[in-house]
Protein backbone atom coordinates (compact mmCIF):
# COMPACT_ATOMS: atom_id res chain seq x y z
CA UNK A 1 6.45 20.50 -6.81
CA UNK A 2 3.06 22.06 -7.18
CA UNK A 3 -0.17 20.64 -8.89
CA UNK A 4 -0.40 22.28 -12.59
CA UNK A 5 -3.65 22.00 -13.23
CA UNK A 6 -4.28 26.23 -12.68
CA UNK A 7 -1.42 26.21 -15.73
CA UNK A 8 -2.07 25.77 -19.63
CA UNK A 9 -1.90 21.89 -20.12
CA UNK A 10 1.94 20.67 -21.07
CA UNK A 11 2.86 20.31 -24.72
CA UNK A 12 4.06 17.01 -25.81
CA UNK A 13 7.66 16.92 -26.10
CA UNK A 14 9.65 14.70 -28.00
CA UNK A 15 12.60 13.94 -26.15
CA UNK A 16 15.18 12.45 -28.47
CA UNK A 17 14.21 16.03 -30.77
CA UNK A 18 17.78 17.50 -31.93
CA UNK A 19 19.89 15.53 -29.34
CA UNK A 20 22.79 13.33 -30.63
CA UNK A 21 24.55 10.93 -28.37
CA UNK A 22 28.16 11.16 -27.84
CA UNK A 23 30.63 8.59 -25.95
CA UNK A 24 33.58 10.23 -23.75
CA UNK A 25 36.49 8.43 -25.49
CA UNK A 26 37.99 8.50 -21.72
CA UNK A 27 35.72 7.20 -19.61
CA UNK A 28 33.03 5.42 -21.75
CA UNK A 29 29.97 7.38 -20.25
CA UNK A 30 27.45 8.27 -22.90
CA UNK A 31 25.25 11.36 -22.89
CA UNK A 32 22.94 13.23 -24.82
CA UNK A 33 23.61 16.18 -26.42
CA UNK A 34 22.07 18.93 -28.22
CA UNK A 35 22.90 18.48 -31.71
CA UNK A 36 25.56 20.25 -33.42
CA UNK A 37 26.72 21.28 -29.50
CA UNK A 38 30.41 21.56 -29.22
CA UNK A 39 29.91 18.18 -27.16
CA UNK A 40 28.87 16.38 -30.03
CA UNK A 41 31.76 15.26 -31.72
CA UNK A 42 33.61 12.71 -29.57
CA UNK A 43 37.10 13.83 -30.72
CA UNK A 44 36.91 17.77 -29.84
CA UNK A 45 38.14 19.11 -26.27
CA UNK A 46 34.76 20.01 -25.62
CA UNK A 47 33.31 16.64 -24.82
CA UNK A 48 33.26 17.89 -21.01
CA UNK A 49 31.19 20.88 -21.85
CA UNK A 50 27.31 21.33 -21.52
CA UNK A 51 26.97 18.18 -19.39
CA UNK A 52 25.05 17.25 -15.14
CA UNK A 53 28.66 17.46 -13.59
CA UNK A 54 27.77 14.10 -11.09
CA UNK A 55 30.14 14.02 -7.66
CA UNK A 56 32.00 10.51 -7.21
CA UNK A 57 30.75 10.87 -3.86
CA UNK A 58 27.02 11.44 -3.37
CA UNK A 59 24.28 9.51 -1.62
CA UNK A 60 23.39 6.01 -3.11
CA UNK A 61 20.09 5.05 -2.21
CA UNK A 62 18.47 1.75 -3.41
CA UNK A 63 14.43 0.85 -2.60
CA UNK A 64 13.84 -2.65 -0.71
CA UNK A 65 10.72 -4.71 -0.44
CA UNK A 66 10.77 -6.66 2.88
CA UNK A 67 8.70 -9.64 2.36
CA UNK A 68 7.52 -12.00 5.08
CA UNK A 69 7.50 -15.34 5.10
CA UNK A 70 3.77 -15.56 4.65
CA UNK A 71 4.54 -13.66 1.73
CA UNK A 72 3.12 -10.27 3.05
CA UNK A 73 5.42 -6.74 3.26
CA UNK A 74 6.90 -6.80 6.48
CA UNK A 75 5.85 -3.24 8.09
CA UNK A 76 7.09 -0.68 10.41
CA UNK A 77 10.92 -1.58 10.39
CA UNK A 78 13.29 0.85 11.48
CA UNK A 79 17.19 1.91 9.48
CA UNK A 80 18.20 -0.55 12.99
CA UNK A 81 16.76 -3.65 11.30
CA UNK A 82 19.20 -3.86 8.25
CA UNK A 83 22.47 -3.94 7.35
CA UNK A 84 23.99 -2.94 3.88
CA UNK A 85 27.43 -3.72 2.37
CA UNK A 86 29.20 -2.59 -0.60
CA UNK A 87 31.86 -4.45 -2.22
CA UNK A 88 32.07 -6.84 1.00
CA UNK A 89 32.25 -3.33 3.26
CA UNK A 90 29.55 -2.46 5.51
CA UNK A 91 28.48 0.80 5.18
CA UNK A 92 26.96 3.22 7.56
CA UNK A 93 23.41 3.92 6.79
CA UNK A 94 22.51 7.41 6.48
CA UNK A 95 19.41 8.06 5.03
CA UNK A 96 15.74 6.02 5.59
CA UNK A 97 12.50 6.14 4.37
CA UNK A 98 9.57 3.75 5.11
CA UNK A 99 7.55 5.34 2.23
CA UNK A 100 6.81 8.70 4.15
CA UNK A 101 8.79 10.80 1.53
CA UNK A 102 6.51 11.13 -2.32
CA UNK A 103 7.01 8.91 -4.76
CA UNK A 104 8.25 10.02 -8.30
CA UNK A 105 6.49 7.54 -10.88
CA UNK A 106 7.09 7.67 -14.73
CA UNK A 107 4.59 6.07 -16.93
CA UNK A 108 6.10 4.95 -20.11
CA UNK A 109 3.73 3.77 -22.34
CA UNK A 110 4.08 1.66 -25.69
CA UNK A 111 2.34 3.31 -28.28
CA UNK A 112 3.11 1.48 -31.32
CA UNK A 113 0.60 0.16 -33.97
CA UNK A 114 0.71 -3.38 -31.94
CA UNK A 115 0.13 -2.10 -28.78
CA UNK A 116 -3.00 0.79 -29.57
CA UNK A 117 -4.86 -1.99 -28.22
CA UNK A 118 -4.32 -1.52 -25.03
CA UNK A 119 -5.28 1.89 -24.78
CA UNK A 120 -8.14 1.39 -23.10
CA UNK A 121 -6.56 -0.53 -20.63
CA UNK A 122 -3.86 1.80 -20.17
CA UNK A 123 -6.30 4.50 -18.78
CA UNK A 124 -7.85 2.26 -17.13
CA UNK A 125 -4.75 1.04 -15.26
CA UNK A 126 -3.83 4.61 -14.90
CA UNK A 127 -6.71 5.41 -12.55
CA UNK A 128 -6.29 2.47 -10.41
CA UNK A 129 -2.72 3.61 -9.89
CA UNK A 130 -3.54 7.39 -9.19
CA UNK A 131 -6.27 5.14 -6.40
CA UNK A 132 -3.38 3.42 -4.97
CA UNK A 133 -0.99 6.45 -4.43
CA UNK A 134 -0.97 8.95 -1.88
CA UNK A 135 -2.21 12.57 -3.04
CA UNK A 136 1.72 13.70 -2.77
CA UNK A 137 3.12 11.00 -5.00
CA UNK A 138 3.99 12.75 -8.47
CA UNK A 139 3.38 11.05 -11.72
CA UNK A 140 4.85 11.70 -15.36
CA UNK A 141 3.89 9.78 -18.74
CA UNK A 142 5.91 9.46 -21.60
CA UNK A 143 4.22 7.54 -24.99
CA UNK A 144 6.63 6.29 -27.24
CA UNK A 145 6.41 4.61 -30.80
CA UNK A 146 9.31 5.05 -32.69
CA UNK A 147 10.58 8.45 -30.60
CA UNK A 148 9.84 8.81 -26.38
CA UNK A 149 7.05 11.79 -26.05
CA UNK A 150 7.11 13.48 -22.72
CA UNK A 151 2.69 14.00 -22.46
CA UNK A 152 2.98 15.19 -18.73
CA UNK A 153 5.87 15.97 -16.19
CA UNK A 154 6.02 15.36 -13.04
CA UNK A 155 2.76 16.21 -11.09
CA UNK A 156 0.67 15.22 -8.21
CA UNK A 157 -2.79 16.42 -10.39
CA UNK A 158 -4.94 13.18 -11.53
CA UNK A 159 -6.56 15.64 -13.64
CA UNK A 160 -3.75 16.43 -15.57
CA UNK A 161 -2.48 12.34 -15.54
CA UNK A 162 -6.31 11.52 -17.00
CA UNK A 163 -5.57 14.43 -19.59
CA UNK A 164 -2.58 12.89 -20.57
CA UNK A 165 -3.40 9.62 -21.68
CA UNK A 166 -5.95 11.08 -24.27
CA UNK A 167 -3.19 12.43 -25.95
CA UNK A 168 -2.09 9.15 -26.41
CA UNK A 169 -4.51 8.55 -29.02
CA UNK A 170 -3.66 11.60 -31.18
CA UNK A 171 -0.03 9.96 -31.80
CA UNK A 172 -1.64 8.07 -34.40
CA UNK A 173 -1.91 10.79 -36.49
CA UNK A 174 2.23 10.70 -36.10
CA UNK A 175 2.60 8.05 -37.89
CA UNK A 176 5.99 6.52 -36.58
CA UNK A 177 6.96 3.20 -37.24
CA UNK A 178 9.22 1.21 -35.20
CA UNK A 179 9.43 0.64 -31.55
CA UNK A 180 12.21 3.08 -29.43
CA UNK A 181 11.52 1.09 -26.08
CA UNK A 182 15.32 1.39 -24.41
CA UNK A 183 15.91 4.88 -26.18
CA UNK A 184 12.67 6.12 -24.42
CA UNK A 185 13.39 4.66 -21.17
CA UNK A 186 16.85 6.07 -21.16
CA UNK A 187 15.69 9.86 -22.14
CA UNK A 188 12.92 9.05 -19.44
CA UNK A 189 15.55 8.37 -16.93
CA UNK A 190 17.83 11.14 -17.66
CA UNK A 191 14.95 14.26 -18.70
CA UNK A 192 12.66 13.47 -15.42
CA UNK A 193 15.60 11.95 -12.50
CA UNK A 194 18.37 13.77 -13.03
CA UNK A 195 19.81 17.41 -13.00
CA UNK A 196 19.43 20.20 -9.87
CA UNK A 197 16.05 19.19 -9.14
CA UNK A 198 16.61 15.72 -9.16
CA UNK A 199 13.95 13.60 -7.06
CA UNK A 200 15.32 11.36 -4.18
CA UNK A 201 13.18 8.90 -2.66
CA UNK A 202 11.27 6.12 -4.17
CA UNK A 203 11.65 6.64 -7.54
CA UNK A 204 10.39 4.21 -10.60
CA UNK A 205 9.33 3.50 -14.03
CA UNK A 206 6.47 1.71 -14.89
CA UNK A 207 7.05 0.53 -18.64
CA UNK A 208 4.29 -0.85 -20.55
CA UNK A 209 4.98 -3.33 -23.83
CA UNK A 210 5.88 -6.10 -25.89
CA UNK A 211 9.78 -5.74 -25.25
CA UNK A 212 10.40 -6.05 -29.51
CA UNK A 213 12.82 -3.00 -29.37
CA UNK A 214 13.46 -1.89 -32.98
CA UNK A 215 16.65 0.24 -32.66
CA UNK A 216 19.53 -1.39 -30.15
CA UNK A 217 20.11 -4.33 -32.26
CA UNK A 218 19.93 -6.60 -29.41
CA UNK A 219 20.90 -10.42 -30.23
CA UNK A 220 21.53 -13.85 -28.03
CA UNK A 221 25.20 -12.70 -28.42
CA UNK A 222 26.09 -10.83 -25.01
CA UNK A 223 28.46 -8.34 -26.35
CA UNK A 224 24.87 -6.96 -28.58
CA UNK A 225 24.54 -4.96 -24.25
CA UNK A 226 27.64 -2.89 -24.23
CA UNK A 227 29.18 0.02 -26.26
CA UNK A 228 30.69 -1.13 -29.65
CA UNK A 229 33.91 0.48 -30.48
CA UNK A 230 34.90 2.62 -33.54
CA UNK A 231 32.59 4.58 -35.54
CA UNK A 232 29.50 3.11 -34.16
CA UNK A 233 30.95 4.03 -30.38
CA UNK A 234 28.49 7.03 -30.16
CA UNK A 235 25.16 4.74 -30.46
CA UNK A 236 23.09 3.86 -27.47
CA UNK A 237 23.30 0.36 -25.61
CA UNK A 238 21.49 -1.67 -23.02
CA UNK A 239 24.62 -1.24 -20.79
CA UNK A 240 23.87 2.47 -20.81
CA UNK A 241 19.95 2.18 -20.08
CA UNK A 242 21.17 -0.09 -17.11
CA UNK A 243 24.05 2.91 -15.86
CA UNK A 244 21.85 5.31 -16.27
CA UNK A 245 18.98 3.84 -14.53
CA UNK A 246 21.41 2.32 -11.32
CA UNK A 247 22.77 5.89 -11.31
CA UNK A 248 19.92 7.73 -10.10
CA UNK A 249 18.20 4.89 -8.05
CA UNK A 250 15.38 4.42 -10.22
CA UNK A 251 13.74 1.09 -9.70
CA UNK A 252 11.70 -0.54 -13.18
CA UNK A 253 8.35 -2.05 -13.20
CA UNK A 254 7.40 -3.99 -16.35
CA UNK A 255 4.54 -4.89 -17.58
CA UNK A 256 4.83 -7.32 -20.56
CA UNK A 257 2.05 -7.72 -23.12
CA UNK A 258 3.03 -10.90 -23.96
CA UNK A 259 2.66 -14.41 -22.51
CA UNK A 260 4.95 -15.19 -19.45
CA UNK A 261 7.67 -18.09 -21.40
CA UNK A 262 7.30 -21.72 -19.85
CA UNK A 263 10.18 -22.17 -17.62
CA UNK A 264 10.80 -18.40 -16.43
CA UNK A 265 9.43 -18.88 -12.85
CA UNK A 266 9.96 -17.11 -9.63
CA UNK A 267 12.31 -19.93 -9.04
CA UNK A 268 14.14 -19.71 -11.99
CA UNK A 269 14.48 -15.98 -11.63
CA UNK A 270 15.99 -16.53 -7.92
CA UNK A 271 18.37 -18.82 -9.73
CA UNK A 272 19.76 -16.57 -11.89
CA UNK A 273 19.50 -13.55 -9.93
CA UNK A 274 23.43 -13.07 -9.48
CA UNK A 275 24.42 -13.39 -13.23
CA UNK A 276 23.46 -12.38 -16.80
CA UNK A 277 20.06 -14.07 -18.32
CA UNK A 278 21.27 -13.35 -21.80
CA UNK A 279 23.10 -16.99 -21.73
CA UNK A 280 22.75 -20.17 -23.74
CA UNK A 281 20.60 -21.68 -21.05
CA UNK A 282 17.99 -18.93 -21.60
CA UNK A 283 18.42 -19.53 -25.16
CA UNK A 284 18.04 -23.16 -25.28
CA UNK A 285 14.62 -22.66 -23.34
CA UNK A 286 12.91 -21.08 -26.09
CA UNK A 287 12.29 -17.56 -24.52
CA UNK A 288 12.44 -15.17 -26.43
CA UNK A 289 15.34 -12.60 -26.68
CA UNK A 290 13.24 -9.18 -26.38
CA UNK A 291 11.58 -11.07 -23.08
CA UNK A 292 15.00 -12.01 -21.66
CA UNK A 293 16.40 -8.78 -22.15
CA UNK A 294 12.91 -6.96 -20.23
CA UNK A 295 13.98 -9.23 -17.48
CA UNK A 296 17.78 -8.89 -17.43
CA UNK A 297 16.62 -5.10 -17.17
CA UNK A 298 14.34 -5.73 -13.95
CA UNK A 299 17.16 -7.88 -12.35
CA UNK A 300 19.94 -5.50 -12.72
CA UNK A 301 17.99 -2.28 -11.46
CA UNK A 302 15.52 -3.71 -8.92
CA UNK A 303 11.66 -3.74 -9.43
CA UNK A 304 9.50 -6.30 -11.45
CA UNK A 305 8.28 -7.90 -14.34
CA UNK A 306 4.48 -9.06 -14.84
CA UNK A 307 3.08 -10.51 -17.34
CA UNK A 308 -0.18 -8.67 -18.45
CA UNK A 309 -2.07 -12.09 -19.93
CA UNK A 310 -1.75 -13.86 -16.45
CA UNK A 311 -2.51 -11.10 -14.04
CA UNK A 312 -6.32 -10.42 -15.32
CA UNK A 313 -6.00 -6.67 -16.19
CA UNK A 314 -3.23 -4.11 -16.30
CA UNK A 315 -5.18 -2.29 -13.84
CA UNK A 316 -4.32 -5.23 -11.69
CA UNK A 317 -0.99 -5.21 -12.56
CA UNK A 318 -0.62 -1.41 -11.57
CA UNK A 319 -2.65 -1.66 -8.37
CA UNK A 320 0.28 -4.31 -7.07
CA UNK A 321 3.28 -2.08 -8.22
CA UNK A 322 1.12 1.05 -6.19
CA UNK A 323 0.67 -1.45 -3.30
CA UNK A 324 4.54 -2.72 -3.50
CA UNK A 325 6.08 0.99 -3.79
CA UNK A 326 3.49 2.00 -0.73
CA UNK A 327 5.21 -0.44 1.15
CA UNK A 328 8.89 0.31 0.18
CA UNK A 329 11.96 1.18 2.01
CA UNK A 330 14.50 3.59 0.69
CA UNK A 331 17.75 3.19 2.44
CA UNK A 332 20.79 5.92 1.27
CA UNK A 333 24.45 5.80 2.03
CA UNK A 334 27.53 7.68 1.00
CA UNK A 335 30.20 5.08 -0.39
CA UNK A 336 33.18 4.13 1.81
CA UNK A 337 36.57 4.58 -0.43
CA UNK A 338 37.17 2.56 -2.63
CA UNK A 339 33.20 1.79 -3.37
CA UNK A 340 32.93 5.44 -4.33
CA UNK A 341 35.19 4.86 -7.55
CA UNK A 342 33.34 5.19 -11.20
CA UNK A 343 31.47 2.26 -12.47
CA UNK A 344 29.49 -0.86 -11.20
CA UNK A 345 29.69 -1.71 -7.31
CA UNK A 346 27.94 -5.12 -4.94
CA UNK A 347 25.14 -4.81 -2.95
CA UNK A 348 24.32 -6.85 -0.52
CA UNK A 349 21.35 -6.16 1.90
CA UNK A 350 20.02 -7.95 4.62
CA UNK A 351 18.48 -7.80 7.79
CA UNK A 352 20.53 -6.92 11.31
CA UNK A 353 18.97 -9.86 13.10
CA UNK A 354 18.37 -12.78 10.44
CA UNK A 355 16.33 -14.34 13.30
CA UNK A 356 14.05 -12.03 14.39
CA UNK A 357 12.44 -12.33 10.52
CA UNK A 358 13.21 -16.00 10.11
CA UNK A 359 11.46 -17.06 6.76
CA UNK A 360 11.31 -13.65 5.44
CA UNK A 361 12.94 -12.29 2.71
CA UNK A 362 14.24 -8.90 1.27
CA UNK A 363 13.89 -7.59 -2.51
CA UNK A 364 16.35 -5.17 -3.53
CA UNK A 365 18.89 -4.18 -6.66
CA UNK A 366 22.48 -6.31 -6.75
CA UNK A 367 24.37 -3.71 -7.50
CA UNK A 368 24.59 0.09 -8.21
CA UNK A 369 27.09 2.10 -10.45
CA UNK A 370 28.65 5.64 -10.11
CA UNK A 371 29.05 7.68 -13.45
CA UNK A 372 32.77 9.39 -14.09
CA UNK A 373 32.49 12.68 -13.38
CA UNK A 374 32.04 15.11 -16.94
């Protein structure tokens, strides 16, 4: 993809403008659809029409951070040094990338009344990123309040990325209300990573805000996650942010605005790394629900969550996500049988020879999920 600063700057788009969202009855997948589309009633035969057909069998590829035990990214390892198994069946590596291929980076910016005050920060942050990343890595920002605006698409012009974020400022004259966080992070995911230009390689979302979604209804009450049933069917849900997120690969790095909770520690994230932290445990802690749910989103698609108010600056925040993803490995494989079926699927990655890294460890996403075909 070529720079596009020789073109007329992009137009802001909003991305949830005429779409409706529509559930196949069948096979539970949700997608977005152009409003009044034959697709958009759930009931008509033409719920398969208009849609990304997705093959059951296509290249998986998940990013891992290889962390020494001195706590520093373990360099220079080869596809050789790890193994990877799915559903308790070692696959055959076939893809590898030790951060040679560009990055594709999405920006997605809170722009609500509470969080205009980090505007200045935001830019800010945005530089030091753009410092961090090599000259091929392409960047995109979306600004949301109450619906996801698409400012810039993908490009590798800093130009263009500093133009962007002034924009920013002129979506106060919009005058939205509410907060669309999930919604904007799912249109993110599904405008800028999918489709037949898809990116492969490392790809992520850096997400900036408070977590106080106004529009999924979430609640201590697991079942609030996944797709009602009935009439409401047809509505989004944090179970398909998650899908569609897993689907294409793409990792999430969050940046909270708010304090980091007492008692939600590295440890206590290691803890509860293989299970739900939307529990009565978390509950009982006193975190709060829109922070659990920010990191129930980290652990179930790989990345990190940061807490703005401890790390100094977001600028500091950003330059540690650059330095991470710099130092990332991609690792792809094509599902044996029976791991290539639709819906969620174990990962477990490790190294080839535990004791040639003793001590060290390896950050990567627990599972990943294949979408029914449509």
């Amino acid at each position: 993809m070529q720079p596009i600063s020789a073109q007329k700057p992009p137009r802001d788009q909003q991305l949830d403008k005429n779409l409706d969202y529509v559930r196949d009855p069948v096979t539970g997948e949700l997608r977005a659809v152009p409003k009044h589309s034959a697709g958009s009633t759930s009931q008509t035969p033409g719920i398969h029409s208009g849609g990304v057909i997705r093959a059951q069998v296509s290249l998986v590829e998940t990013g891992c951070s290889a962390i020494s035990a001195q706590g520093e990214p373990l360099r220079n390892l080869s596809l050789q040094d790890f193994r990877l198994a799915a559903d308790g069946q070692q696959q055959k590596l076939e893809h590898f990338d030790a951060s040679t291929e560009p990055a594709h980076l999405a920006l997605v910016l809170d722009a609500s009344p509470s969080e205009f005050h980090s505007l200045a920060d935001m830019k800010d942050a945005a530089r030091t990123l753009a410092a961090q990343l090599s000259p091929r890595d392409q960047v995109a920002v979306v600004a949301f309040a109450g619906h996801p605006h698409m400012l810039l698409p993908f490009t590798t012009d800093r130009k263009q990325l500093e133009s962007a974020l002034e924009k920013i400022e002129l979506m106060r004259a919009v005058e939205e209300t509410g907060s669309n966080i999930y919604g904007s992070v799912y249109l993110t995911a599904q405008r800028l990573f999918t489709g037949p230009k898809a990116p492969s390689g490392r790809k992520a979302i850096l997400l900036l805000t408070d977590g106080q979604d106004s529009t999924l209804g979430l609640s201590w009450n697991p079942a609030s996650m996944f797709p009602p049933t009935g009439i409401a069917a047809n509505r989004l849900t944090f179970e398909d942010v998650v899908r569609e997120l897993s689907t294409s690969g793409i990792e999430i790095f969050v940046a909270s605005t708010e304090n980091r909770p007492p008692g939600m520690t590295t440890a206590w994230f290691s803890a509860h790394s293989a299970k739900t932290l939307i529990n009565e445990d978390s509950r009982t802690m006193g975190i709060p629900a829109y922070t659990v749910f920010l990191a129930e989103l980290v652990r179930r698609t790989g990345g990190a969550l940061y807490f703005l108010r401890e790390s100094g600056t977001l600028g500091e925040v950003y330059r540690r996500i650059g330095a991470t993803l710099s130092t990332e490995y991609i690792l792809g494989f094509y599902p044996s049988p029976g791991s290539d079926a639709p819906g969620w699927h174990s990962l477990s990655i490790g190294f080839s020879d535990s004791t040639a890294h003793a001590g060290s460890r390896l950050d990567c996403r627990p599972s990943y999920y294949i979408a029914a075909p449509q």
